[in-house]
C-alpha atoms as a PDB file:
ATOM      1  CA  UNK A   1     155.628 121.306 137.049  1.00  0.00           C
ATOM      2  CA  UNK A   2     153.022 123.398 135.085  1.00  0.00           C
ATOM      3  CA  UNK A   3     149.609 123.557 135.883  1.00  0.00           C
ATOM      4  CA  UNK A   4     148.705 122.433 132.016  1.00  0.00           C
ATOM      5  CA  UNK A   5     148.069 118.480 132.453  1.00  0.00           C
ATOM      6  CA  UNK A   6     148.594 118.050 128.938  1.00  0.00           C
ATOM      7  CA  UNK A   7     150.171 120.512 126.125  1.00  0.00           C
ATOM      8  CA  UNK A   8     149.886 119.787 122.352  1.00  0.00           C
ATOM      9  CA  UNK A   9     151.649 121.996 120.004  1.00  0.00           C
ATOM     10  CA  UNK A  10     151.614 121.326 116.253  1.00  0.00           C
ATOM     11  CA  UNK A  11     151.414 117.281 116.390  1.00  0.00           C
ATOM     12  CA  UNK A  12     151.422 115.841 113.560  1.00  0.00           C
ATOM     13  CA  UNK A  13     151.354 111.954 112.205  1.00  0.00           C
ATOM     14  CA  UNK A  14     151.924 110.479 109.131  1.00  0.00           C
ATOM     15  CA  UNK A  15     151.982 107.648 107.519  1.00  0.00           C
ATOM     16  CA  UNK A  16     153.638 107.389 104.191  1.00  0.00           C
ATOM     17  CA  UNK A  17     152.030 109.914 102.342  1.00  0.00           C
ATOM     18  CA  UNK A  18     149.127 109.447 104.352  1.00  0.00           C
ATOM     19  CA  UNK A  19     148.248 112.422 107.434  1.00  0.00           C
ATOM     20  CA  UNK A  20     146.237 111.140 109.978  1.00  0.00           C
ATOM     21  CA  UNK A  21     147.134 113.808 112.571  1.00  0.00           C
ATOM     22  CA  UNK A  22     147.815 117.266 110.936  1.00  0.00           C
ATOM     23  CA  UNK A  23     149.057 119.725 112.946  1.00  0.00           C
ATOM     24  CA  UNK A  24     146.917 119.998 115.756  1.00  0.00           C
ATOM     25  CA  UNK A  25     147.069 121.608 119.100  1.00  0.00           C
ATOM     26  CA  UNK A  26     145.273 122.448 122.195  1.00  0.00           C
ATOM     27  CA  UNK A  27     146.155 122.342 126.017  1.00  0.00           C
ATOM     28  CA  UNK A  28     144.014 120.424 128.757  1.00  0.00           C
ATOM     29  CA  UNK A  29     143.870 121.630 132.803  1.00  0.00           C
ATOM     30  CA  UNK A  30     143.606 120.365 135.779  1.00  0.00           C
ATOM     31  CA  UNK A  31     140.168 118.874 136.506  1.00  0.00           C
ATOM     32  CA  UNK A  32     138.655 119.295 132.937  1.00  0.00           C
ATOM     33  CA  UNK A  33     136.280 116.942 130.692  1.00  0.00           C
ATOM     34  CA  UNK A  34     137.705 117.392 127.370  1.00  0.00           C
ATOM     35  CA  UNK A  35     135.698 115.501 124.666  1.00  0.00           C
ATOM     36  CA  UNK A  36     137.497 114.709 121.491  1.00  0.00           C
ATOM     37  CA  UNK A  37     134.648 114.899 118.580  1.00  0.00           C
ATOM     38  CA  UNK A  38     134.961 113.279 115.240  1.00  0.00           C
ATOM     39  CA  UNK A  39     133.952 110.472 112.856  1.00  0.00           C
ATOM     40  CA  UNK A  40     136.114 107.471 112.268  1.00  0.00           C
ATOM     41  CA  UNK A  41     139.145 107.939 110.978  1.00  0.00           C
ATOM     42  CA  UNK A  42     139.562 111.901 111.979  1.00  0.00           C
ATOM     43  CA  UNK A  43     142.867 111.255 114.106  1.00  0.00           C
ATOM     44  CA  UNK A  44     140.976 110.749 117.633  1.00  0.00           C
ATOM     45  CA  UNK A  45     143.238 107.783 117.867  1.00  0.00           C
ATOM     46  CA  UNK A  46     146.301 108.321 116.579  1.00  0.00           C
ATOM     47  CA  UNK A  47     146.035 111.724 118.943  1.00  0.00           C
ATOM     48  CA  UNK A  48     145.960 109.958 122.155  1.00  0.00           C
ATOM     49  CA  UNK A  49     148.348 106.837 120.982  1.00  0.00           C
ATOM     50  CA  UNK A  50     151.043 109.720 119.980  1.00  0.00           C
ATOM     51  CA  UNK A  51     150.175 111.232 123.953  1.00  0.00           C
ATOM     52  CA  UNK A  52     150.517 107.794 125.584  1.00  0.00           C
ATOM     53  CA  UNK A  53     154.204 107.612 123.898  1.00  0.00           C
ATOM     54  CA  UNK A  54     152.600 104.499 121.601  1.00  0.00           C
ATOM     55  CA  UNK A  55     153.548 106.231 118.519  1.00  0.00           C
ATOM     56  CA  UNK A  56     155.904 108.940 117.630  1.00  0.00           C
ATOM     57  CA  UNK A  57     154.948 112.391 116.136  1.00  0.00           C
ATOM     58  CA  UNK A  58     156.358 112.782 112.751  1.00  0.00           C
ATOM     59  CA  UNK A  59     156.134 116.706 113.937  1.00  0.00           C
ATOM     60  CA  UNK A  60     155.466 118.639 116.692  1.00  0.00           C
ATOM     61  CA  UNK A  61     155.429 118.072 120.543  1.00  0.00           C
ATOM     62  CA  UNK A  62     152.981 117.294 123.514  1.00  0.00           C
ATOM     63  CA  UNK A  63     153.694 117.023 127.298  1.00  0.00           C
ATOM     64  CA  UNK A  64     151.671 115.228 129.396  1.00  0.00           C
ATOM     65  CA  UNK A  65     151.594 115.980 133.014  1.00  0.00           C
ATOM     66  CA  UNK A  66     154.499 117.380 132.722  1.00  0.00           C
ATOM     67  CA  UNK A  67     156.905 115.471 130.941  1.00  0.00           C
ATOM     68  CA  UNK A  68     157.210 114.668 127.273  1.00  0.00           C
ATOM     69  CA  UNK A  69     155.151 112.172 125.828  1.00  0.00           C
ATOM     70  CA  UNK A  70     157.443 110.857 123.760  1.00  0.00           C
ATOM     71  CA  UNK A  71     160.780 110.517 125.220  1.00  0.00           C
ATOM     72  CA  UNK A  72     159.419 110.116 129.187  1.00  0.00           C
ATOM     73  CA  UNK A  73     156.543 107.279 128.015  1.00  0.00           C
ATOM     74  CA  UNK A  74     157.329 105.601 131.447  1.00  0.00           C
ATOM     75  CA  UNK A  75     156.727 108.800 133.596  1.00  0.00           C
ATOM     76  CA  UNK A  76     153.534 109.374 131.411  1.00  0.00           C
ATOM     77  CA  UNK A  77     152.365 105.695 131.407  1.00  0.00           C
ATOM     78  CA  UNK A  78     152.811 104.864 135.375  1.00  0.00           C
ATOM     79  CA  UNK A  79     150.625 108.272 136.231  1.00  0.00           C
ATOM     80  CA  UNK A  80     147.630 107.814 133.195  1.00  0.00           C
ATOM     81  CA  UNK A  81     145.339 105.846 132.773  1.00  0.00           C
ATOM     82  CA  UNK A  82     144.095 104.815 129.471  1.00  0.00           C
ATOM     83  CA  UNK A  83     140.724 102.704 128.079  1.00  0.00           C
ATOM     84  CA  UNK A  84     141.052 101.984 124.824  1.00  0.00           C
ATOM     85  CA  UNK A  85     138.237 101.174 122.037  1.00  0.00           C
ATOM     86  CA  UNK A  86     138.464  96.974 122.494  1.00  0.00           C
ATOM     87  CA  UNK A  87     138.623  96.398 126.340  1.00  0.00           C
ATOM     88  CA  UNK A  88     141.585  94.811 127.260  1.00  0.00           C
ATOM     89  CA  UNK A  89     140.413  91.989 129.620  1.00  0.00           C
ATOM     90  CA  UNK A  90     140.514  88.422 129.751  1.00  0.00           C
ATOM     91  CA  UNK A  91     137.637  86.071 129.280  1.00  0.00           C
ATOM     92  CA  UNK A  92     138.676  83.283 131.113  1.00  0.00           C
ATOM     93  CA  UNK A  93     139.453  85.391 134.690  1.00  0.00           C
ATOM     94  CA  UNK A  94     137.252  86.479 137.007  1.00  0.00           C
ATOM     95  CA  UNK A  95     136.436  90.500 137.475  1.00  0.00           C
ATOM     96  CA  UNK A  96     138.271  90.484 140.584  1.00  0.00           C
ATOM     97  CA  UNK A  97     141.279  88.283 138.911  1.00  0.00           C
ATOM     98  CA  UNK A  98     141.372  90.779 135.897  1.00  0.00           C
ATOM     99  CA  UNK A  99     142.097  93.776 138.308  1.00  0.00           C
ATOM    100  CA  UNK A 100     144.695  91.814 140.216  1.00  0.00           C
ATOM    101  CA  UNK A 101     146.880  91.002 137.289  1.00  0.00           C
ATOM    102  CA  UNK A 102     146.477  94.692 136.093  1.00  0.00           C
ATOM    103  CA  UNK A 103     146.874  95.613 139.470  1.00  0.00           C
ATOM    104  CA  UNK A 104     150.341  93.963 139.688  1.00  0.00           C
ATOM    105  CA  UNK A 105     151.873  95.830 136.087  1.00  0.00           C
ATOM    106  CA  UNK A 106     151.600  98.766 138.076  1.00  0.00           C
ATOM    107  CA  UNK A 107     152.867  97.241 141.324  1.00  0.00           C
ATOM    108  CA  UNK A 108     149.720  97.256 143.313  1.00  0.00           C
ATOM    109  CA  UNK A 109     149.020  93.959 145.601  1.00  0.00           C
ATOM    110  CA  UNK A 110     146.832  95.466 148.154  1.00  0.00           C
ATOM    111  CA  UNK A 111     143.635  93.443 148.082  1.00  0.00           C
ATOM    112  CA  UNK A 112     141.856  96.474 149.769  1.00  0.00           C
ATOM    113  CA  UNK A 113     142.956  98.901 147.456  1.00  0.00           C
ATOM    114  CA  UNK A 114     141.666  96.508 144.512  1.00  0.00           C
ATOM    115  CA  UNK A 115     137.927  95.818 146.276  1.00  0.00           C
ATOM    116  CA  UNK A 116     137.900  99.673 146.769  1.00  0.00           C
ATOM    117  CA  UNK A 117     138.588  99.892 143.195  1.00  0.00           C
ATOM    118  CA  UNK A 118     135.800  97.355 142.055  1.00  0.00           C
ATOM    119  CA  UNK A 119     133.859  99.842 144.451  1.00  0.00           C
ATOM    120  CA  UNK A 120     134.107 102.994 142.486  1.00  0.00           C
ATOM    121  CA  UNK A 121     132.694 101.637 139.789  1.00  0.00           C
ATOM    122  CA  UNK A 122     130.399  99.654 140.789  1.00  0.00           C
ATOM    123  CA  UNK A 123     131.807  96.240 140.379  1.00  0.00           C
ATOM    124  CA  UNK A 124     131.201  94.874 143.823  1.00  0.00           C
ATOM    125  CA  UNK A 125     128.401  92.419 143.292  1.00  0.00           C
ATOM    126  CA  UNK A 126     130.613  90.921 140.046  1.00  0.00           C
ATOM    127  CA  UNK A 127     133.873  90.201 141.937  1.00  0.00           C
ATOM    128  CA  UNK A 128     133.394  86.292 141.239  1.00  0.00           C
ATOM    129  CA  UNK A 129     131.876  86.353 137.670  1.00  0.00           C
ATOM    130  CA  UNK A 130     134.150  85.150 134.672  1.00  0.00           C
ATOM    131  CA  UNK A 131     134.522  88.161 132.288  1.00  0.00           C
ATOM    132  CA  UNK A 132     132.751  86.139 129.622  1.00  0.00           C
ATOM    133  CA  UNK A 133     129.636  85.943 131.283  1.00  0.00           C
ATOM    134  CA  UNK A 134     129.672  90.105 131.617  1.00  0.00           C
ATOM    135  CA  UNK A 135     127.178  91.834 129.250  1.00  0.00           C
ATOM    136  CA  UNK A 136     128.629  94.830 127.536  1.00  0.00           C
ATOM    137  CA  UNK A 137     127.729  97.222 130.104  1.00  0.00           C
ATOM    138  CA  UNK A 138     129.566  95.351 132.956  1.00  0.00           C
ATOM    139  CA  UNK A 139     132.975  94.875 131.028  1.00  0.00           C
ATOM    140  CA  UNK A 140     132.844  98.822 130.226  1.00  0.00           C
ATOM    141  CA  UNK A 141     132.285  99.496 133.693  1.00  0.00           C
ATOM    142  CA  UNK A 142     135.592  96.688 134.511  1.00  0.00           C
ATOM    143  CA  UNK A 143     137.807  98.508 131.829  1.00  0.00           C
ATOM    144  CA  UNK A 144     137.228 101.343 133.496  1.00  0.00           C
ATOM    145  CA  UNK A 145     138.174  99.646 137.035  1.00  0.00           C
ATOM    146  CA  UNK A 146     141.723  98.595 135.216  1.00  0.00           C
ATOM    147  CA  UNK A 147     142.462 102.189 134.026  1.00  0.00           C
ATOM    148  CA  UNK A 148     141.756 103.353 137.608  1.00  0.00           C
ATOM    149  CA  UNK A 149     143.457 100.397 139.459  1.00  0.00           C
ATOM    150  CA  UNK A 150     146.786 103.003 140.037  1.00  0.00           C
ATOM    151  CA  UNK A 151     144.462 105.998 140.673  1.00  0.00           C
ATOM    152  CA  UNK A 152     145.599 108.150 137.730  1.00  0.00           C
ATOM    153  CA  UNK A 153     145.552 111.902 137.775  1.00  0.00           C
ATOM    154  CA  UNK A 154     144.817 111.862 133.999  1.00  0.00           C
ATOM    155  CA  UNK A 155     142.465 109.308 132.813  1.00  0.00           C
ATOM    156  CA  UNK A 156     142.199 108.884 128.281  1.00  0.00           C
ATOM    157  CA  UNK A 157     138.798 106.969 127.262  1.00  0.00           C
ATOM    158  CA  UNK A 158     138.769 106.125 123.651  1.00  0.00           C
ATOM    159  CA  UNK A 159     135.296 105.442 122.465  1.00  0.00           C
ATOM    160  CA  UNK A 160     134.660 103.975 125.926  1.00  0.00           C
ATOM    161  CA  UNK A 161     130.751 103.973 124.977  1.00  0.00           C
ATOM    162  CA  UNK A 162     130.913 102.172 122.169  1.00  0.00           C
ATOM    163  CA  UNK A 163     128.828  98.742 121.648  1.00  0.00           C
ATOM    164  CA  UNK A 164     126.777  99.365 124.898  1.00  0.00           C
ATOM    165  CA  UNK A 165     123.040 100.130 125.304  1.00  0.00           C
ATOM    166  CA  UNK A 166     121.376 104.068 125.750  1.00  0.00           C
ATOM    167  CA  UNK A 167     121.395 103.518 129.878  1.00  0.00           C
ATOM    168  CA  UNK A 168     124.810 102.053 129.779  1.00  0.00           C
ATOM    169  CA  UNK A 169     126.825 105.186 128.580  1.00  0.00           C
ATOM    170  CA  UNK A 170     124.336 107.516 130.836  1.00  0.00           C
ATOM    171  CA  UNK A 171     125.612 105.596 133.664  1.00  0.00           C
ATOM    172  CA  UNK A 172     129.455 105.121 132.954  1.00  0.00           C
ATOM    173  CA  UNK A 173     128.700 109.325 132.134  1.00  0.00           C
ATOM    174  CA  UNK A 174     127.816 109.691 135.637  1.00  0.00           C
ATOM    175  CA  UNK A 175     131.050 107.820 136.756  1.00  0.00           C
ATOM    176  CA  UNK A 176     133.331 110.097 134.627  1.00  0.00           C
ATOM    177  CA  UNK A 177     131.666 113.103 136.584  1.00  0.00           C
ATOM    178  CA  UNK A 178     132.453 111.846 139.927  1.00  0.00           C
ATOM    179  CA  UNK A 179     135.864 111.185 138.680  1.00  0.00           C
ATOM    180  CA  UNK A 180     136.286 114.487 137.775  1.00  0.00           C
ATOM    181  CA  UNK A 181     134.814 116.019 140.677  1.00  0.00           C
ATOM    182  CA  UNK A 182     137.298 113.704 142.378  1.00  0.00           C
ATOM    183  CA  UNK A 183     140.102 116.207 140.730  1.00  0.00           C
ATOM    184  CA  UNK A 184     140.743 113.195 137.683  1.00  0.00           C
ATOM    185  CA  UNK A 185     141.359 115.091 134.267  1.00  0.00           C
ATOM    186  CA  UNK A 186     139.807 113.581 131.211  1.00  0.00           C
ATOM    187  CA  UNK A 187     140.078 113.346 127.705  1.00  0.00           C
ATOM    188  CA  UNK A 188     137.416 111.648 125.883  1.00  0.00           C
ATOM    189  CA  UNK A 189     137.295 110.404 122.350  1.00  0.00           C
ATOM    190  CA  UNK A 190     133.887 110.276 120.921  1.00  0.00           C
ATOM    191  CA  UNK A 191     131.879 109.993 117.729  1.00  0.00           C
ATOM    192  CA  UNK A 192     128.549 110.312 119.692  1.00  0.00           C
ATOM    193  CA  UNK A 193     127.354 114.283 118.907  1.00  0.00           C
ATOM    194  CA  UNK A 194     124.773 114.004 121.743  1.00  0.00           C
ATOM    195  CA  UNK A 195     127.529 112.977 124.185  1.00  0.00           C
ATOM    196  CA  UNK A 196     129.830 115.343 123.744  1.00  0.00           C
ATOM    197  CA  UNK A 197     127.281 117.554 125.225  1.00  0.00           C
ATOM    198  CA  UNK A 198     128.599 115.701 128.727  1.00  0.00           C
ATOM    199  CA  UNK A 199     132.033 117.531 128.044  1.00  0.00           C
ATOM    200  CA  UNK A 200     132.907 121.133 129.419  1.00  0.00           C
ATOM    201  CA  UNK A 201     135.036 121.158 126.485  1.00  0.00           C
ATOM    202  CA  UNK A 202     135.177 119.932 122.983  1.00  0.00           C
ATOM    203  CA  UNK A 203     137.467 119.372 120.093  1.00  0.00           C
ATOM    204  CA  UNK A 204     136.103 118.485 116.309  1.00  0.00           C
ATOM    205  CA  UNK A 205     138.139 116.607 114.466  1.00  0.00           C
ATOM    206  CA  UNK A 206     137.882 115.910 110.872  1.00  0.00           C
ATOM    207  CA  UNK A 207     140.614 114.400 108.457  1.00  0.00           C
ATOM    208  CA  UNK A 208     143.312 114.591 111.331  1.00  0.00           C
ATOM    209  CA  UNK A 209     142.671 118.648 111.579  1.00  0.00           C
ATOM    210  CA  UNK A 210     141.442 120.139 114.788  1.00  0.00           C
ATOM    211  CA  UNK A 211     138.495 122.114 113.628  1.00  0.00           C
ATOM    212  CA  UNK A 212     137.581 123.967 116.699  1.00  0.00           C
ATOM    213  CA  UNK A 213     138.060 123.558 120.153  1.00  0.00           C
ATOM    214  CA  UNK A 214     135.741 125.306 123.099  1.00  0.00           C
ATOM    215  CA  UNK A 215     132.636 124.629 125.237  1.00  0.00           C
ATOM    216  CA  UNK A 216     129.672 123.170 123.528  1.00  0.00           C
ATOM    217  CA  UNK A 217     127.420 126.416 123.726  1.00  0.00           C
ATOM    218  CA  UNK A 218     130.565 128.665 122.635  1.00  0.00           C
ATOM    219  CA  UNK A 219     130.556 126.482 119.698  1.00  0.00           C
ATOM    220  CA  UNK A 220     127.057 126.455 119.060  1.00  0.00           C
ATOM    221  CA  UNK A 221     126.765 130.481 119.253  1.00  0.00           C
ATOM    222  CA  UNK A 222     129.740 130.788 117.342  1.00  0.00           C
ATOM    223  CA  UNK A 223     129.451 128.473 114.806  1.00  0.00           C
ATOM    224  CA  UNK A 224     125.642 127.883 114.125  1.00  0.00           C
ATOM    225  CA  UNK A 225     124.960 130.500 111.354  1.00  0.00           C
ATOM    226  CA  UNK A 226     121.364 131.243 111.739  1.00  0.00           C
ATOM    227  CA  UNK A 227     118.077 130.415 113.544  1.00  0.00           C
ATOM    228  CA  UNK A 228     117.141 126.799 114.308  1.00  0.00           C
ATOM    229  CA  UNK A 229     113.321 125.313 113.692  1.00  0.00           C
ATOM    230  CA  UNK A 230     111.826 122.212 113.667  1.00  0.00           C
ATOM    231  CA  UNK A 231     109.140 122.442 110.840  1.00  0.00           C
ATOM    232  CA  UNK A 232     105.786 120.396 110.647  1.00  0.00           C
ATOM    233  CA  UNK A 233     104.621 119.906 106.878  1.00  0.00           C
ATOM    234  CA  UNK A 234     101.328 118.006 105.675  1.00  0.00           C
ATOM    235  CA  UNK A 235     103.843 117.177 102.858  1.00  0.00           C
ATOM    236  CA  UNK A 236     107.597 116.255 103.624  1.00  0.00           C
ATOM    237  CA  UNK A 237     108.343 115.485  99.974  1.00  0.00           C
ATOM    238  CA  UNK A 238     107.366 118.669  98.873  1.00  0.00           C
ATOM    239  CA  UNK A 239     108.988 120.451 101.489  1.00  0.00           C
ATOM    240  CA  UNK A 240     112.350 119.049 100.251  1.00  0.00           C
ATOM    241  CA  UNK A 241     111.556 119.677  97.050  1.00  0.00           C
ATOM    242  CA  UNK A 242     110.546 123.513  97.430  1.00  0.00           C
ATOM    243  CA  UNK A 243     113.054 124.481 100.210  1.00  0.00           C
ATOM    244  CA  UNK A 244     116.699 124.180  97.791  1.00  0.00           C
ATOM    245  CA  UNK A 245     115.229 127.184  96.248  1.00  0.00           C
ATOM    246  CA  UNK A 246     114.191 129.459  98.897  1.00  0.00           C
ATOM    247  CA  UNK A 247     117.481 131.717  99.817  1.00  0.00           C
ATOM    248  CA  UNK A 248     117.155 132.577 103.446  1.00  0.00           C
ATOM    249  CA  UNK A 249     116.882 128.980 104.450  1.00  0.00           C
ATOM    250  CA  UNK A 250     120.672 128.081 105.093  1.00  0.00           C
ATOM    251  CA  UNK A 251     120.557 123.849 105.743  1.00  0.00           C
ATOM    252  CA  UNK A 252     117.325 121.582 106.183  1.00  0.00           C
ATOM    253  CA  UNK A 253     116.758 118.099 106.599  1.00  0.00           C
ATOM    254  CA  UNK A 254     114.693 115.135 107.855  1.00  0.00           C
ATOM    255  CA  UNK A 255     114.214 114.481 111.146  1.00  0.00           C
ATOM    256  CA  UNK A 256     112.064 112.113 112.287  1.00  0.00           C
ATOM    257  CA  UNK A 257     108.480 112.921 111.109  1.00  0.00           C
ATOM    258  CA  UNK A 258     109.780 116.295 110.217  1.00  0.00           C
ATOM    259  CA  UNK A 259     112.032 119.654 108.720  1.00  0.00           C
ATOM    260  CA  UNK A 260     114.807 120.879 110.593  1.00  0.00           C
ATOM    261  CA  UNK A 261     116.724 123.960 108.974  1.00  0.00           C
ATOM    262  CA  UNK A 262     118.581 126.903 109.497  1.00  0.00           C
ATOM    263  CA  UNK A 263     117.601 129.909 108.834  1.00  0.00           C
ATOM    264  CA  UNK A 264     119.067 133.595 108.762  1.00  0.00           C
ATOM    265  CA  UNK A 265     119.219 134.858 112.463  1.00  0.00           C
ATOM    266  CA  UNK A 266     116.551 137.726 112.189  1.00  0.00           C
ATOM    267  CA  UNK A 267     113.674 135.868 110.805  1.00  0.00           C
ATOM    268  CA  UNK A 268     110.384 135.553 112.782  1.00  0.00           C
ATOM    269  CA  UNK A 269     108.405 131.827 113.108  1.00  0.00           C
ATOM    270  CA  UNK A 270     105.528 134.219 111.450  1.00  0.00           C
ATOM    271  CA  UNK A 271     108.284 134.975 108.712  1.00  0.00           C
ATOM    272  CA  UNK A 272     109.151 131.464 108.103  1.00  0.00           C
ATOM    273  CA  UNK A 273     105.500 130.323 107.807  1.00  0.00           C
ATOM    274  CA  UNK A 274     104.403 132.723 105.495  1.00  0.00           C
ATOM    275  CA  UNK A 275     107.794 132.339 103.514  1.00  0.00           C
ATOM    276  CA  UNK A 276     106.746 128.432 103.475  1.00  0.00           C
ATOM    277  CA  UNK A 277     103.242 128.621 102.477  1.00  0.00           C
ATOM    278  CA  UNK A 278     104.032 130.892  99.918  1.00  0.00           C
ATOM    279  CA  UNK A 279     106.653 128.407  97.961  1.00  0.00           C
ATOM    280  CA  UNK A 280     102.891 126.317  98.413  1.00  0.00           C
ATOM    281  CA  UNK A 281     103.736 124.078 101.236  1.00  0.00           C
ATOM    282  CA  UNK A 282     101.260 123.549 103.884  1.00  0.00           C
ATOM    283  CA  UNK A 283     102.328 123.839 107.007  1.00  0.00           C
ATOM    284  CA  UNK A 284     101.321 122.183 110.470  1.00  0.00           C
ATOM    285  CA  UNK A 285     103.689 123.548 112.918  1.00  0.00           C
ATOM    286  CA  UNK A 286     106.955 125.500 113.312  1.00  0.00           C
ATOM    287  CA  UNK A 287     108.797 125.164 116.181  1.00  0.00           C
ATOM    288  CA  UNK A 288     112.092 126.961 117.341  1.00  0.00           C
ATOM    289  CA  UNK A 289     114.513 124.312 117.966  1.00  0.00           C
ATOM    290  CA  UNK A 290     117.939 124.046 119.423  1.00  0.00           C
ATOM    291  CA  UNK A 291     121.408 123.982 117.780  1.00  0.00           C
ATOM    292  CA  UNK A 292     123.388 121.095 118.515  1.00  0.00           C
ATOM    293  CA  UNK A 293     126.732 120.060 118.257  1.00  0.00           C
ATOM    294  CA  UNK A 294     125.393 118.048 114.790  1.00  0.00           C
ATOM    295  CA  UNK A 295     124.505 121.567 113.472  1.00  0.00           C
ATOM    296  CA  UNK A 296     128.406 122.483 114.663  1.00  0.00           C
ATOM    297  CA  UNK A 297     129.917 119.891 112.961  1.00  0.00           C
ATOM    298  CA  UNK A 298     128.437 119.944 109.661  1.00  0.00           C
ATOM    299  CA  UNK A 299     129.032 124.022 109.281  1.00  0.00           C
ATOM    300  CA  UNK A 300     132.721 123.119 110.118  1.00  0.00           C
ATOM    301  CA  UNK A 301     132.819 120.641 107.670  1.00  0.00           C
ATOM    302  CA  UNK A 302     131.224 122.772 104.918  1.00  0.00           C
ATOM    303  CA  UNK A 303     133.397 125.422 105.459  1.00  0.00           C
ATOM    304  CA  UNK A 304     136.828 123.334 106.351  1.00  0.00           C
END
């Protein structure tokens, strides 16, 4: 079996006349964090659905541990595990109950190996409660449980972080890195630009094309095309009003209670401020910032 857990090559989707996957491809190995990057509607979905064997490609191929993900679905299926956007889970059981009837579809009856389960992510003290009475948080945490139950070697989250609260997704981050460190390969799907950051890869996705795919700080030396700064103005409303004209200054925008923009790579903060008070802007502060996989993004977009 090769050592690539899973293999994309040219997958493509339609619908009608409609492309929601378009020819993309990439390869995953063992042990990895891949986060898949995109707004909704890019083809994050349809991706992993085609890889589960839930859909077929219209073109193009992917293997998945192996085997194809098409025409072996039930050799993919019984070693994945999957969480998709709306956890699957029923109200009206308990957390432990939930995890036994998943449990069984994949043939596991050992009460041990459940309560370890509930274990691992941190379950324990909910074994009892009804699902309904779970905050958002909790029934993340217990979709992740059911995706686990068989002890996949490839685990697919789609948008597992979204609906919960700031400390929610830091902790159910720290989970997927002790899966990982556990040897579990991971493919994310994501429209959070900050949490992609988590990933030790990442693909952008945008109108079913795979932009780019690489680390995060590959990405942002590659594909940021000039200096980052986070600019302080006694005026904001002048500053956007000046800055369109001035030519070294690539992108700028609000943030917060001030500029961010890209400038060309060799200019100096002294450059910048002198630049800025000469279009008449006064300026507070300038700051060198940091590029982020935002600034990625948008220069992919531009230029796609």
């Amino acid at each position: 079996m090769s050592q690539t857990v899973v293999s994309v090559e040219n997958l493509t989707r339609r619908f009608g006349d409609f492309v929601a996957v378009d020819h993309v491809s990439f390869e995953i190995n063992p042990g990895e964090i891949v986060g898949y990057l995109g707004p909704n509607g890019s083809g994050k979905t349809t991706t992993i659905r085609m890889l589960l064997g839930l859909l077929a490609p219209t073109e193009g191929s992917a293997t998945v541990l192996g085997f194809d993900a098409y025409r072996q679905t039930e050799q993919v299926r019984a070693r994945v595990g999957y969480m998709s956007q709306k956890f699957a889970i029923y109200d009206d059981l308990t957390v432990f109950e939930n995890l036994q009837f998943y449990g069984g579809v994949y043939g596991i009856t050992d009460k041990n190996r459940l309560l370890e389960t509930m274990t691992h992510v941190g379950l324990e003290g909910q074994r009892t409660r009804l699902t309904r009475e779970l905050s958002a948080g909790w029934r993340q945490r217990l979709a992740l449980g059911i995706a686990l139950v068989h002890q996949p070697r490839l685990l697919f989250l789609d948008e597992p972080t979204s609906g919960v609260d700031p400390t929610a997704r830091r902790v159910f981050w720290d989970l997927i890195y002790e899966l990982a460190a556990e040897g579990v390969t991971i493919l994310v799907t994501t429209h959070y630009m900050d949490e992609a950051e988590y990933c030790g890869r990442v693909g952008i996705m945008r109108d079913g094309k795979l932009l780019a795919m690489d680390s995060p700080l590959v990405l942002k030396e590659k594909l940021v095309p000039g200096a980052v700064w986070e600019v302080y103005l006694v005026s904001l409303i002048a500053g956007l009003e000046v800055l369109p004209g001035i030519d070294k200054v690539i992108r700028f925008g609000l943030a917060g209670d001030h500029l961010r923009m890209i400038t060309e790579h060799a200019m100096s903060d002294f450059e910048l401020k002198s630049m800025l008070e000469s279009a008449g802007l006064e300026v507070i502060s300038i700051q060198r910032g940091e590029a982020t996989l935002e600034d990625v993004f948008l220069d992919l977009a531009k230029s796609g």
